[in-house]
Protein backbone atom coordinates (compact mmCIF):
# COMPACT_ATOMS: atom_id res chain seq x y z
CA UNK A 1 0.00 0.00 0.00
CA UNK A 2 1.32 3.65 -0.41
CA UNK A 3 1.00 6.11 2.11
CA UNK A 4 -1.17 7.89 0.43
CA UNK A 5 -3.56 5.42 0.93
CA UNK A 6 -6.79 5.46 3.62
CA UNK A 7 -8.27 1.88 4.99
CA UNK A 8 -11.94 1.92 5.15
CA UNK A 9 -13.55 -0.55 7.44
CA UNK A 10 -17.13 -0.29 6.52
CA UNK A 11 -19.03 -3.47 7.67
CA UNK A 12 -22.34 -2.05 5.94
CA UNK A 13 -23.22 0.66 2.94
CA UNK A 14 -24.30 3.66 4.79
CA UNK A 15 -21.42 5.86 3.67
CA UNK A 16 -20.75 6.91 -0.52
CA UNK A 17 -17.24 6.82 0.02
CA UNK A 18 -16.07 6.78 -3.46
CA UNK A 19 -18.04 10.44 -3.52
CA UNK A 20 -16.06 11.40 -0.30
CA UNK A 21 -12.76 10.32 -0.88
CA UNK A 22 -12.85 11.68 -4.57
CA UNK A 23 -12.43 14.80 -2.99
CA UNK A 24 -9.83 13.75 -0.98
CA UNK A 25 -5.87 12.89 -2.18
CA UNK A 26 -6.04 9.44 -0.86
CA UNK A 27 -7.08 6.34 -2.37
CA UNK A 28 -9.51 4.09 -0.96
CA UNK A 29 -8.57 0.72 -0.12
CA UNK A 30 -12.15 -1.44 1.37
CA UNK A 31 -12.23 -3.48 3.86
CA UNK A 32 -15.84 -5.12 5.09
CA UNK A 33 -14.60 -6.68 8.47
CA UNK A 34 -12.31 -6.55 11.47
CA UNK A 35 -10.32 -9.67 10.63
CA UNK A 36 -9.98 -8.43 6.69
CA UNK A 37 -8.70 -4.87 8.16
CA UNK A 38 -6.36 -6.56 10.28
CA UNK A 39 -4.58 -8.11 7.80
CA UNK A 40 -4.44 -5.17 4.98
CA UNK A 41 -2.71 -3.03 8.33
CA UNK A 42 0.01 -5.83 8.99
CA UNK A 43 0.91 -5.92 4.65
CA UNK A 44 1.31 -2.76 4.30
CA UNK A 45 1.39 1.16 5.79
CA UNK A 46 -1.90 3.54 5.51
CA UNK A 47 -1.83 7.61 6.06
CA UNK A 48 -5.00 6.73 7.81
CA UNK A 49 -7.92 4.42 9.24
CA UNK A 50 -11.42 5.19 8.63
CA UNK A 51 -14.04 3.29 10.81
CA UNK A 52 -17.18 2.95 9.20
CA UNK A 53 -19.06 0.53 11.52
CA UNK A 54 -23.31 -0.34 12.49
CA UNK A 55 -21.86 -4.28 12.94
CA UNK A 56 -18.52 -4.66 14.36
CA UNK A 57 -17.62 -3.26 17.69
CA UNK A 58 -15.32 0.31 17.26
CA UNK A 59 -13.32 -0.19 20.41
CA UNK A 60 -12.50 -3.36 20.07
CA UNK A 61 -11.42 -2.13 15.91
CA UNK A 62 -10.22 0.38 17.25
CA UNK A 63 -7.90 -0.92 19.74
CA UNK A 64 -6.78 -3.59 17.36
CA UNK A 65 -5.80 -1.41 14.82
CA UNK A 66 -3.59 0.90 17.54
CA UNK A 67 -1.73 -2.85 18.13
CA UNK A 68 -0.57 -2.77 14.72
CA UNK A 69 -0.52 0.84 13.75
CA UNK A 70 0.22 3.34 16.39
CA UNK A 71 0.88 6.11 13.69
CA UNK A 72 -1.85 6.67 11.25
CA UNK A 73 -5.02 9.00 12.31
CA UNK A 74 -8.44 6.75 13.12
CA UNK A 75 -11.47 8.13 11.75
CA UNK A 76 -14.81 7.11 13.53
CA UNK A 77 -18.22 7.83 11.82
CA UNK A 78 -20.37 8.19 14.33
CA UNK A 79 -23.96 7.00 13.91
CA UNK A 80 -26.75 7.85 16.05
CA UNK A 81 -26.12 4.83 18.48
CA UNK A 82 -25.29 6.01 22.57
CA UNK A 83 -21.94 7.83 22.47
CA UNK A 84 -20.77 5.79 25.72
CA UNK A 85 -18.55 3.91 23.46
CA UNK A 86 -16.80 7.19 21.52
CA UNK A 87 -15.24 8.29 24.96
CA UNK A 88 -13.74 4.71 25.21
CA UNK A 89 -11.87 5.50 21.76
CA UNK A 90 -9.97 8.61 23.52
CA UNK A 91 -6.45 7.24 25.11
CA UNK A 92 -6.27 5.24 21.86
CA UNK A 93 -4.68 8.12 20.91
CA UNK A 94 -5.27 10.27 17.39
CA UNK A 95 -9.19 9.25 16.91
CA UNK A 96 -11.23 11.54 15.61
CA UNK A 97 -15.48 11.05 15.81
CA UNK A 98 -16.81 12.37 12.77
CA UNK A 99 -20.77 12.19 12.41
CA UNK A 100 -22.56 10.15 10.31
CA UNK A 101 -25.20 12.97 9.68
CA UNK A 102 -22.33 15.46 8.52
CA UNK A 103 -21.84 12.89 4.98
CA UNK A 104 -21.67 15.78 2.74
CA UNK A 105 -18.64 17.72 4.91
CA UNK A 106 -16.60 14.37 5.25
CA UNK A 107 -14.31 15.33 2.06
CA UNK A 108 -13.33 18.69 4.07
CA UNK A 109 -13.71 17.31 7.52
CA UNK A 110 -11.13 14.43 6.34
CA UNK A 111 -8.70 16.89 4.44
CA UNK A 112 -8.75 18.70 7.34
CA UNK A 113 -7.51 16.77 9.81
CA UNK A 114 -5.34 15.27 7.81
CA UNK A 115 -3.72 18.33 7.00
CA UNK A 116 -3.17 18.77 10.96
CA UNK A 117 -2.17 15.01 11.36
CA UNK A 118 0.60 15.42 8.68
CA UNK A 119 2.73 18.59 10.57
């Protein structure tokens, strides 16, 4: 992978991210489980993690993706499920919640903080 590449772990279709990340300088390289997401971290090097989960559990992603890759920004789209868990994400270390409801500002909200993530 180069690192100007972005996992996506999205276990269901509720995000257009070919629409998103077209507007973003990072190519998009799918993953639809933990397990699958896992193993595309330990081949090769991302610029950064995005977490697009309504199945798999985002702590438990999140924490095994911090195991293998303490470097690259997390991205968590947040859905509309209790926020308990999001707080849980926060001595992971460089995870940023992102909501769900905001699809149309992910492009700048991404650039963004990748831009800040990068100096």
């Amino acid at each position: 992978m180069a690192a100007g590449s972005m996992l996506v772990l999205q276990d269901t279709a509720l995000t257009d991210w070919e629409r998103v990340l077209s507007k973003v300088e990072l190519e998009a390289v799918f993953s639809r489980g933990i397990e699958d997401a896992l193993a595309k971290l330990r081949r090769g090097r991302f610029a950064a993690v995005v977490l697009d989960c309504a199945k798999a559990d985002v702590l438990e992603a999140a924490a095994n993706i911090r195991d293998i890759e303490q470097r690259a920004p997390v991205f968590v789209i947040k859905g509309s499920e209790d926020p308990w868990n999001y707080y849980s994400l926060a001595p992971l270390g460089q995870i940023y919640i992102i909501d769900r409801d905001k699809e149309d500002r992910l492009a700048i909200y991404l650039d963004r903080l990748l831009q800040i993530t990068r100096s």
